[in-house]
N, C-alpha and C. Protein backbone atom coordinates (compact mmCIF):
# COMPACT_ATOMS: atom_id res chain seq x y z
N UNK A 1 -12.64 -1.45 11.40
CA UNK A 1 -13.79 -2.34 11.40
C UNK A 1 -15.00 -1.65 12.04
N UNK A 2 -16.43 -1.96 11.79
CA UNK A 2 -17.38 -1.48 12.64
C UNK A 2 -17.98 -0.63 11.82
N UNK A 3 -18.13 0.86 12.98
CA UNK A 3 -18.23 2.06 12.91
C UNK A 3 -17.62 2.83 11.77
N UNK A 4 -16.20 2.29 12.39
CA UNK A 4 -15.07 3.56 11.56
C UNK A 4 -15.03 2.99 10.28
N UNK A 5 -15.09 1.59 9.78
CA UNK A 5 -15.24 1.28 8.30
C UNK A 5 -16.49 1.88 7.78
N UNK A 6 -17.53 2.05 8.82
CA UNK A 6 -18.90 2.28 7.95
C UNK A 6 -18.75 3.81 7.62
N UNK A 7 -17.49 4.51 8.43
CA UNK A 7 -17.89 6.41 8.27
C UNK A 7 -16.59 6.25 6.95
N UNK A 8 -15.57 5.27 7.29
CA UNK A 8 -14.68 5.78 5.94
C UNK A 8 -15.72 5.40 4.84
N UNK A 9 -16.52 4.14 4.36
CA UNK A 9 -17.18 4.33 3.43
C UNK A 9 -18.27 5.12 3.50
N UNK A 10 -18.65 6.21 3.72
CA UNK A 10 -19.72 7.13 4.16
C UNK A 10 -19.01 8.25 3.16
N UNK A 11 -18.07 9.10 4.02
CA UNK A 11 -17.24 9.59 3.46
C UNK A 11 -16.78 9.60 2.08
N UNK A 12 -15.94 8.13 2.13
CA UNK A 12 -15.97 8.74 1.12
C UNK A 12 -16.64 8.23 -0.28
N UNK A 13 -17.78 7.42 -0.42
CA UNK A 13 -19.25 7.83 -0.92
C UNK A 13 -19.53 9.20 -1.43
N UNK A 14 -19.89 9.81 -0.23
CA UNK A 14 -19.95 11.43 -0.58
C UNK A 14 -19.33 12.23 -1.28
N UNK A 15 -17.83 11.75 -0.80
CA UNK A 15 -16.72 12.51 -1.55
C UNK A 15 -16.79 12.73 -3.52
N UNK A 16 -17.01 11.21 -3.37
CA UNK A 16 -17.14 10.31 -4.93
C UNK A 16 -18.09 11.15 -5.68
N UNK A 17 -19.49 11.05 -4.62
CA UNK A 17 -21.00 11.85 -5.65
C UNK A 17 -20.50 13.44 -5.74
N UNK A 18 -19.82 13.88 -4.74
CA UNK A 18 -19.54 15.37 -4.98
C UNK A 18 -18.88 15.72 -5.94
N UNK A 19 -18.15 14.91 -6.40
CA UNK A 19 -17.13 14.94 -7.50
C UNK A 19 -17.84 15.02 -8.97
N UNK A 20 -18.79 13.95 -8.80
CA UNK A 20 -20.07 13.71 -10.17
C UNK A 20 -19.27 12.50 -10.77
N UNK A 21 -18.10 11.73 -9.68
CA UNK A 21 -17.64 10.51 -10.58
C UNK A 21 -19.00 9.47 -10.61
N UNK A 22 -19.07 8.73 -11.67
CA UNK A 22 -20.68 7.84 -11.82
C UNK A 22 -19.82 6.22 -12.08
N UNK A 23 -18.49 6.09 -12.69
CA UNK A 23 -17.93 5.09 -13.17
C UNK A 23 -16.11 5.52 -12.92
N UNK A 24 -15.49 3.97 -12.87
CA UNK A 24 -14.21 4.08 -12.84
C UNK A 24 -13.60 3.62 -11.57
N UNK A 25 -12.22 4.23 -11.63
CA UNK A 25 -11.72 3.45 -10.05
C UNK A 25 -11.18 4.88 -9.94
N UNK A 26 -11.24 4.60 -8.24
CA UNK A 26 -10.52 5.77 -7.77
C UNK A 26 -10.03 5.60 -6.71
N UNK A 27 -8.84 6.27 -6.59
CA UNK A 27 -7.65 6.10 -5.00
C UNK A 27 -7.82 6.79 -4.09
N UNK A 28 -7.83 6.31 -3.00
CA UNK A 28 -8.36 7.64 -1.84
C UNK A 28 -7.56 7.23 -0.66
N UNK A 29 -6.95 8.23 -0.46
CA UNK A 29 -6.51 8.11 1.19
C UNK A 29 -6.91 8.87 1.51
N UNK A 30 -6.78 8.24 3.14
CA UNK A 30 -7.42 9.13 4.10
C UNK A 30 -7.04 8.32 5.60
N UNK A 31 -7.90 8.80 6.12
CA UNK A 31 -7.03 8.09 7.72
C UNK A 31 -8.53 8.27 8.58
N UNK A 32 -8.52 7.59 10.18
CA UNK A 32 -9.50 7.51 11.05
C UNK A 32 -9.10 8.74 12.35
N UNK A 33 -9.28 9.26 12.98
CA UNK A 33 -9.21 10.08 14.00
C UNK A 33 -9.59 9.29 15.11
N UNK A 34 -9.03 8.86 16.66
CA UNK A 34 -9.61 8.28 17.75
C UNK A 34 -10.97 8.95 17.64
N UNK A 35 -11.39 10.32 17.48
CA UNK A 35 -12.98 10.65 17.67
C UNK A 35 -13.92 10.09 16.56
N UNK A 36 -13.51 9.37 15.84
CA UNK A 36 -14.33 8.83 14.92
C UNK A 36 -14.21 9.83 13.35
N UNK A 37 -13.63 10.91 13.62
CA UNK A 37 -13.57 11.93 12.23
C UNK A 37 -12.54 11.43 11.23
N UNK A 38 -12.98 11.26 9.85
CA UNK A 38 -12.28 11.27 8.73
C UNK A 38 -11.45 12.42 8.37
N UNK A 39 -10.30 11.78 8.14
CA UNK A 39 -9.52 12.95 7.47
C UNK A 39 -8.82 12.52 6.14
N UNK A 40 -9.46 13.16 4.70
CA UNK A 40 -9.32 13.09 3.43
C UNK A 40 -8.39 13.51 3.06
N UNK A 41 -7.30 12.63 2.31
CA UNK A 41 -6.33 13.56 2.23
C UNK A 41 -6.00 13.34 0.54
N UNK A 42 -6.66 12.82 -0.03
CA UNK A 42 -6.16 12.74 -1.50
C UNK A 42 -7.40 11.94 -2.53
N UNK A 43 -8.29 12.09 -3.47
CA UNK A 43 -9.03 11.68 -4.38
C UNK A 43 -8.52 11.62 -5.75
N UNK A 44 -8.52 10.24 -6.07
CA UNK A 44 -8.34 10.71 -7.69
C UNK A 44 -9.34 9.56 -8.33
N UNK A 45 -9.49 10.10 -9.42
CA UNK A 45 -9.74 9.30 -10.72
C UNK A 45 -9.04 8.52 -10.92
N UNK A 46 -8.37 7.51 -10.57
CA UNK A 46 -7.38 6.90 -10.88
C UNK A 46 -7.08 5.47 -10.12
N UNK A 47 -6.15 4.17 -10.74
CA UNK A 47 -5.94 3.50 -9.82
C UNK A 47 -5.03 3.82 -8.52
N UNK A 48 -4.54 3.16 -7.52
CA UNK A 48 -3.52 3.62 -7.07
C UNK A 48 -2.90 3.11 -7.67
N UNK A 49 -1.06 4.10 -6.81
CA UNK A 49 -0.11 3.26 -7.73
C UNK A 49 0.60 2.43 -7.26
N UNK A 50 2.22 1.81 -7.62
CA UNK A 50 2.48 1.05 -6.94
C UNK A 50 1.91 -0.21 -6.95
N UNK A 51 2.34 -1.10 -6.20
CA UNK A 51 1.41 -2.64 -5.60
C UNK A 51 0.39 -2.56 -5.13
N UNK A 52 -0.34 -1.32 -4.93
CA UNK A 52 -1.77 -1.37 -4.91
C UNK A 52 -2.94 -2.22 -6.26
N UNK A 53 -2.81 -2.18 -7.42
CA UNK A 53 -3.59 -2.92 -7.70
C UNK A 53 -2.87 -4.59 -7.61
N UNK A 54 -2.23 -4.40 -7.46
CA UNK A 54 -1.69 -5.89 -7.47
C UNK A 54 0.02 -5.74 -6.50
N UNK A 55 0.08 -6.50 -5.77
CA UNK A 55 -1.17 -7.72 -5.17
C UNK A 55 -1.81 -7.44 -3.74
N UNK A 56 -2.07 -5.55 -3.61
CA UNK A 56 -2.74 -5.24 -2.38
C UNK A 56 -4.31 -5.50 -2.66
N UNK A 57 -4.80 -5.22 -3.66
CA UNK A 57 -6.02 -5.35 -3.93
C UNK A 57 -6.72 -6.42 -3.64
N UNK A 58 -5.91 -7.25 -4.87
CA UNK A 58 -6.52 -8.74 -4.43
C UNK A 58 -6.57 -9.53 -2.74
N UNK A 59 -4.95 -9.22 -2.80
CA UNK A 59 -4.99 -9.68 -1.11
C UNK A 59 -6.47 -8.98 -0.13
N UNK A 60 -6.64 -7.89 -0.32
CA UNK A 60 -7.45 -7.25 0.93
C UNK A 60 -8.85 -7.99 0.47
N UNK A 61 -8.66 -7.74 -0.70
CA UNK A 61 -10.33 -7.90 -1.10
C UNK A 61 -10.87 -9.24 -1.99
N UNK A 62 -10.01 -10.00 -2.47
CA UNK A 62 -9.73 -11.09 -3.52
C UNK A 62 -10.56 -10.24 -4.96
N UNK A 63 -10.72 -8.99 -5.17
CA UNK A 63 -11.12 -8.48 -6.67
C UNK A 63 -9.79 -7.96 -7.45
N UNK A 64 -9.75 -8.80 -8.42
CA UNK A 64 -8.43 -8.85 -9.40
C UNK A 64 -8.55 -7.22 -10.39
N UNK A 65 -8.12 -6.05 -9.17
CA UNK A 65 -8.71 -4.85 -9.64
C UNK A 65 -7.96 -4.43 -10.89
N UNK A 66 -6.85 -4.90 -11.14
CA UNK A 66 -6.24 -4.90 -12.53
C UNK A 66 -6.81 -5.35 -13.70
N UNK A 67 -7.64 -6.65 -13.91
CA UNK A 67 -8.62 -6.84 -14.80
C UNK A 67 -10.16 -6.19 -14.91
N UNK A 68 -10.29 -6.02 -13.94
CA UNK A 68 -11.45 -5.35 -13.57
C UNK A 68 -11.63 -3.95 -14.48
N UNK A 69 -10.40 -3.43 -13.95
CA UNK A 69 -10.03 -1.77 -14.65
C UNK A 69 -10.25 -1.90 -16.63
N UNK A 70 -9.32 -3.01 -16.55
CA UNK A 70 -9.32 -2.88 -18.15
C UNK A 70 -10.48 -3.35 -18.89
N UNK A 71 -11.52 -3.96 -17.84
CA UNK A 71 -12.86 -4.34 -18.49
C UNK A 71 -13.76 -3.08 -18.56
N UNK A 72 -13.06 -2.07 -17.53
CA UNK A 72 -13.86 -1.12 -17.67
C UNK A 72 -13.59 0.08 -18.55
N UNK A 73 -12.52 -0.27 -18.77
CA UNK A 73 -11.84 0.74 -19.46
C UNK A 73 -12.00 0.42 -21.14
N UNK A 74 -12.32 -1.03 -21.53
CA UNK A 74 -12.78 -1.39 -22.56
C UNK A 74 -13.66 -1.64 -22.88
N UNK A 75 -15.28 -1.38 -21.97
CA UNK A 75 -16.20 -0.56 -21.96
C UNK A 75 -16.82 -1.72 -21.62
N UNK A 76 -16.33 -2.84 -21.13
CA UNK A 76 -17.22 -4.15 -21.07
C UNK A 76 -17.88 -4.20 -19.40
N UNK A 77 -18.60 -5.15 -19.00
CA UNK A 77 -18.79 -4.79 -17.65
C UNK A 77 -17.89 -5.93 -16.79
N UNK A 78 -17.47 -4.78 -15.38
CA UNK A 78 -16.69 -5.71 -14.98
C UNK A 78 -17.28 -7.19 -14.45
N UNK A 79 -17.16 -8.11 -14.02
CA UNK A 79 -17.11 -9.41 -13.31
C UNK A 79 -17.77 -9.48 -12.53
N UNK A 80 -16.73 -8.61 -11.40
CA UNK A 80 -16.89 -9.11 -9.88
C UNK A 80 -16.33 -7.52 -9.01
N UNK A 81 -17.21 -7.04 -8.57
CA UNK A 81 -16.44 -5.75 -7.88
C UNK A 81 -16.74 -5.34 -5.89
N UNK A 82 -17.28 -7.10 -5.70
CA UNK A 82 -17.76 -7.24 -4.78
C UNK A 82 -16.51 -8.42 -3.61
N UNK A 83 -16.20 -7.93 -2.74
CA UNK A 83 -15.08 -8.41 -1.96
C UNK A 83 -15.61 -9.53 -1.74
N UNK A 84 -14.58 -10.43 -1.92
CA UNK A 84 -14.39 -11.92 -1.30
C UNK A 84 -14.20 -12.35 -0.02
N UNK A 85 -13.18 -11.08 0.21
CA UNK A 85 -12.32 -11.56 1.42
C UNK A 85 -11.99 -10.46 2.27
N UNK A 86 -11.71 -10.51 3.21
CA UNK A 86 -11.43 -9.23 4.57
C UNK A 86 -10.11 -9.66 4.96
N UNK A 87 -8.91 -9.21 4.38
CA UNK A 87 -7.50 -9.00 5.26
C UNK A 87 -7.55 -7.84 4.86
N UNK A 88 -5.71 -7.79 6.08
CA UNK A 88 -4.91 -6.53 6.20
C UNK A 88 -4.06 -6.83 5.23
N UNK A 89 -3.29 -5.13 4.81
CA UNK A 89 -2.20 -5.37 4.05
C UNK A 89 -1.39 -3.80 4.85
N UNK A 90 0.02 -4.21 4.57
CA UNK A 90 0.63 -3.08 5.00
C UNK A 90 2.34 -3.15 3.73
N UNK A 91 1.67 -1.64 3.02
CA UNK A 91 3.00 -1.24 2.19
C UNK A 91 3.86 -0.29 2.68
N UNK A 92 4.69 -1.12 3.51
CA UNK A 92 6.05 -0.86 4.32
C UNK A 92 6.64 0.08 3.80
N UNK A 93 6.92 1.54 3.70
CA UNK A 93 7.89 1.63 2.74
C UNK A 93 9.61 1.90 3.79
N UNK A 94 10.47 1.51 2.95
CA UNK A 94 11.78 0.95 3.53
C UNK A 94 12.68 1.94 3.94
N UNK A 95 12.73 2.86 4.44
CA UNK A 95 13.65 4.43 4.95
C UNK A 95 14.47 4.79 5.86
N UNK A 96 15.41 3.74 5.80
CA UNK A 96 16.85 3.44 6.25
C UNK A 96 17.69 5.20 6.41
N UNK A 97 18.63 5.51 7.15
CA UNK A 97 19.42 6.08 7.43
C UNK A 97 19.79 7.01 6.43
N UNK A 98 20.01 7.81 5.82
CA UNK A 98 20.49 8.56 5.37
C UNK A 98 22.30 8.56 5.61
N UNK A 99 23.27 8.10 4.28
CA UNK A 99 24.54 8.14 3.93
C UNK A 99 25.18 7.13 3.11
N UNK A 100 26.23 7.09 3.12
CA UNK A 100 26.71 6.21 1.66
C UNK A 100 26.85 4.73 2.16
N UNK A 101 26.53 4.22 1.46
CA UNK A 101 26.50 2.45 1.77
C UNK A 101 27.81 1.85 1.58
N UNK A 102 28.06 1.23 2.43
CA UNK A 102 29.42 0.44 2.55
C UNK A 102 29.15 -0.76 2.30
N UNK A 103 27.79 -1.38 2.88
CA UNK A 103 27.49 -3.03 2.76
C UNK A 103 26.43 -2.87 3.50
N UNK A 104 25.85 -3.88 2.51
CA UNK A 104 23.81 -4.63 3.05
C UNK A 104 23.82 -5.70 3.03
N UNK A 105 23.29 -6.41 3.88
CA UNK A 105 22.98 -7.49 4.38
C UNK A 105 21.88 -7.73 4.39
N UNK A 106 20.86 -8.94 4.49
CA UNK A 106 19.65 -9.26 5.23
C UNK A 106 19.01 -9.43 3.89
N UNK A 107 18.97 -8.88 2.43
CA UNK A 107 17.74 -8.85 1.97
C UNK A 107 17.44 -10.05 1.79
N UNK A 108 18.23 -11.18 1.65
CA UNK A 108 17.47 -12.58 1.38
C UNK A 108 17.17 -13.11 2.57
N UNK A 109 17.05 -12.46 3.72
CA UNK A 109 15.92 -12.83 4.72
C UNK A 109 14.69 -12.28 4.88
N UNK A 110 14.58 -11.51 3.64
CA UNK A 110 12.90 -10.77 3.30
C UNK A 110 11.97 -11.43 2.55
N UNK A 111 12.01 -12.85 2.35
CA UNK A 111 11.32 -13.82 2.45
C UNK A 111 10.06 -14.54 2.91
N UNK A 112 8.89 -14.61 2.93
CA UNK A 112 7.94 -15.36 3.89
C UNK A 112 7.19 -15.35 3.17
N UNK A 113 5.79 -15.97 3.58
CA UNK A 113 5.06 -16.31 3.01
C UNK A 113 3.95 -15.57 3.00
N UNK A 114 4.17 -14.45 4.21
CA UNK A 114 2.93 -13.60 4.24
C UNK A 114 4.03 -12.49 3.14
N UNK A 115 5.39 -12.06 2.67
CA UNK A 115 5.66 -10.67 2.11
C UNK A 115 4.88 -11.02 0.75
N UNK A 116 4.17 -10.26 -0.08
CA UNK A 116 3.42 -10.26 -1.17
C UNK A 116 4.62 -9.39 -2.23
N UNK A 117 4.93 -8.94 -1.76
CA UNK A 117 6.04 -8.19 -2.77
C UNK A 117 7.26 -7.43 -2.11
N UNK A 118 8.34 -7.24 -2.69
CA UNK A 118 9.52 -6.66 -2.12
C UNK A 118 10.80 -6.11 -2.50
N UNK A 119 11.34 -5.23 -2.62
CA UNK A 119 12.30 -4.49 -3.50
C UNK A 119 12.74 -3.46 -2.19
N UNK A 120 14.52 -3.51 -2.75
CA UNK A 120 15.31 -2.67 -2.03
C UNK A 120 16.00 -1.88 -3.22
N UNK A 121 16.07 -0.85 -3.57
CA UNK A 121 16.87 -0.56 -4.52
C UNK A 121 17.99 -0.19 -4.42
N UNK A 122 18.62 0.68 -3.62
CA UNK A 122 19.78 0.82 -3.34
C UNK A 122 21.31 0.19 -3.36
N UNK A 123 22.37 0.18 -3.69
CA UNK A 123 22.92 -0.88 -4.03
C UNK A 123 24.49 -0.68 -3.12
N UNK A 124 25.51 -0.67 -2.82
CA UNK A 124 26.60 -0.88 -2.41
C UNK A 124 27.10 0.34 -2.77
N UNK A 125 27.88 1.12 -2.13
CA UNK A 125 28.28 2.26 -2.56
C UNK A 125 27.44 3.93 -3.23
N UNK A 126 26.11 3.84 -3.15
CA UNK A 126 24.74 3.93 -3.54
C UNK A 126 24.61 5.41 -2.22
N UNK A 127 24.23 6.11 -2.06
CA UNK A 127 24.07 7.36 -1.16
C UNK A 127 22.26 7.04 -0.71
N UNK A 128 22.41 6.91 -0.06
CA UNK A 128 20.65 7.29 0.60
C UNK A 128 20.23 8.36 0.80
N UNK A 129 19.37 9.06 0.77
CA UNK A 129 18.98 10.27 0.56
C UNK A 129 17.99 10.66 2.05
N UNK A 130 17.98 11.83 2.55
CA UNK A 130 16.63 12.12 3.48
C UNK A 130 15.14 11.76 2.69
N UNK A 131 14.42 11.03 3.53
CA UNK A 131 13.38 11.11 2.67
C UNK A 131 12.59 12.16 2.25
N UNK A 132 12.63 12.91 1.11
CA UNK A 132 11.73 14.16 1.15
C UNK A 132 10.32 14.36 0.02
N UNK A 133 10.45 12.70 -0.46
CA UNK A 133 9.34 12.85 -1.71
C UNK A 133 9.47 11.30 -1.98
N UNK A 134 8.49 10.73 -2.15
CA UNK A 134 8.06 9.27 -2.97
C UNK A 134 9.56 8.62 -3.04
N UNK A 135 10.11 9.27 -4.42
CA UNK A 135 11.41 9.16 -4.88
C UNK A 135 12.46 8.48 -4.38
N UNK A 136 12.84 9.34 -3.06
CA UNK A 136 13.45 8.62 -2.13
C UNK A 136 13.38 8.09 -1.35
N UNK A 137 12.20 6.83 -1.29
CA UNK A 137 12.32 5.39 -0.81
C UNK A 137 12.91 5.05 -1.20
N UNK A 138 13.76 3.71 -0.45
CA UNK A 138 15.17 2.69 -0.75
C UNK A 138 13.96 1.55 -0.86
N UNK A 139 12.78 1.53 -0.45
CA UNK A 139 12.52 0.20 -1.42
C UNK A 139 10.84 -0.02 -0.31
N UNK A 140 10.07 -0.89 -0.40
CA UNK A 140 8.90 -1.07 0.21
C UNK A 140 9.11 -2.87 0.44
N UNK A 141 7.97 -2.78 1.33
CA UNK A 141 8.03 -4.54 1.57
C UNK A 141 6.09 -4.47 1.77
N UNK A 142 5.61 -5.51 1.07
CA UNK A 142 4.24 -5.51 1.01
C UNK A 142 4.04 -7.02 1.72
N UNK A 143 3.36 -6.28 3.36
CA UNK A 143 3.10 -7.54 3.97
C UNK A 143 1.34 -7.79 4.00
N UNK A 144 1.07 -9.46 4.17
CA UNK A 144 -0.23 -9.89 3.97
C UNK A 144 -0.49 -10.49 5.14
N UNK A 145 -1.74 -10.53 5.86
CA UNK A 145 -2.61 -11.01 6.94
C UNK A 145 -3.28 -10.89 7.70
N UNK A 146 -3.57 -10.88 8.68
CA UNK A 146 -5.16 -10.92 9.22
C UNK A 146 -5.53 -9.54 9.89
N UNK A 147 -4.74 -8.95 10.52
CA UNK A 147 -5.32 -7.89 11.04
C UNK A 147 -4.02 -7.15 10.70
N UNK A 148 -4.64 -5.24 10.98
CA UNK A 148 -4.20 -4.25 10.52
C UNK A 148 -2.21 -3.96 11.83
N UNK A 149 -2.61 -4.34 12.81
CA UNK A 149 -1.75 -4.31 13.87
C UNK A 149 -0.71 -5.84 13.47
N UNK A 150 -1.19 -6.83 13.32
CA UNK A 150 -0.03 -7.85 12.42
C UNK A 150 1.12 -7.39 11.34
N UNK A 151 -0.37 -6.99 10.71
CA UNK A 151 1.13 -6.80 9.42
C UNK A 151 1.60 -5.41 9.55
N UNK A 152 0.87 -4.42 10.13
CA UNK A 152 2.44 -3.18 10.93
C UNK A 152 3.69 -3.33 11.29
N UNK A 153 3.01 -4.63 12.17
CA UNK A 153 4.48 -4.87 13.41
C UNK A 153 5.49 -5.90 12.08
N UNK A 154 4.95 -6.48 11.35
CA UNK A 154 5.90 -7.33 10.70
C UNK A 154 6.32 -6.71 9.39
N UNK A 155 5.75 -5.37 9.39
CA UNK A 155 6.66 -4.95 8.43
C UNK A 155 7.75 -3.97 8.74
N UNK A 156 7.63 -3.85 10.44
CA UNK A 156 9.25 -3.05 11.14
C UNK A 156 10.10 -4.55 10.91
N UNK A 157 9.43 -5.15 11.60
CA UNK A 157 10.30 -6.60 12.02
C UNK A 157 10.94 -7.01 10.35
N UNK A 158 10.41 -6.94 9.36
CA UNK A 158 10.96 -7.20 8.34
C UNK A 158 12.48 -6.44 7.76
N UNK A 159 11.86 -5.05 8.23
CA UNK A 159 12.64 -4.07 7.89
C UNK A 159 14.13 -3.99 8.72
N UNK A 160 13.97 -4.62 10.06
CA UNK A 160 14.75 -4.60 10.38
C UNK A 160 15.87 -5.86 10.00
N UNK A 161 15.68 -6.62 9.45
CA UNK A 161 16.66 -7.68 8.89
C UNK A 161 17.54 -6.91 8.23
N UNK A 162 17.57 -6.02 7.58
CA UNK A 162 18.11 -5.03 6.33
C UNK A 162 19.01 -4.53 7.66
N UNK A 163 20.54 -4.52 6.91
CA UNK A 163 21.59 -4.18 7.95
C UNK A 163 22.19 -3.76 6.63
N UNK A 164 22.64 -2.24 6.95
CA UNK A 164 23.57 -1.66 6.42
C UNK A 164 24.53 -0.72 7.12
N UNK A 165 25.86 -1.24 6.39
CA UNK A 165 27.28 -0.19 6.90
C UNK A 165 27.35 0.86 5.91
N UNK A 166 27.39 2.05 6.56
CA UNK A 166 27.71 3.34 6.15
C UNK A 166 29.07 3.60 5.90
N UNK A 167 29.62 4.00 4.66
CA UNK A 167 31.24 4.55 4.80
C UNK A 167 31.14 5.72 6.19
């Protein structure tokens, strides 16, 4: 908020014109530094992926960036590309233990009204892997609400319902 929202959009503004993008959507991470410095770590042309356009988008911002895209992409003009709304969102991703699954428990206590979306994939007998790439996530939990430190803490607290026995 503040400052550090006004240098991430500063940033990456700049980033955007350096590029010569003029139209389109594009994904950007990046992160804040306690000294106030941006650190860029990825630009694309592109939406993000994942539950980012839906239903992180809307949640953070109420712009339905999935219709939006295809208005733009079908050359019409979009709507609305102007935020509604100011929440947090946090896409948990789920990275349990590494070894073979004996038994899981908990996922139908991943439930609430703030999770926006949620998937475990892994299944009973199923090997978990070290995490070493996207790939091997066992699953994400997409939590919704008011500030950035809320939905952190409730997406350990979520995560931890998930109880699994290892052979």
């Amino acid at each position: 908020r503040g400052a550090q929202l006004e240098r991430l959009k500063q940033v990456i503004s700049l980033s955007v014109k350096s590029l010569g993008i003029v139209n389109g959507c594009i994904h950007v991470e990046c992160c804040t530094l306690p000294d106030g410095q941006v650190k860029l770590f990825e630009l694309g042309l592109r939406p993000g992926g994942g539950g980012t356009p839906d239903p992180i988008v809307p949640w953070i911002s109420g712009i339905q960036l999935s219709a939006e895209y295809i208005r733009l992409c079908a050359g019409d003009v979009p709507e609305t590309l102007e935020p509604t709304t100011s929440r947090a969102c946090n896409y948990h991703f789920i990275t349990p233990e590494p070894g073979k699954i004996a038994t899981i428990a908990g996922l139908e206590a991943i439930s609430a009204e703030d999770v926006l979306d949620f998937a475990f994939f892994p299944k009973t007998e199923d090997t978990i892997k070290e995490v070493r790439a996207g790939s091997d996530r066992s699953g994400f939990i997409i939590v919704g609400g008011d500030t950035a430190p809320e939905v952190l803490q409730r997406g350990y607290e979520l995560e931890n319902r998930i109880k699994i026995e290892y052979c």
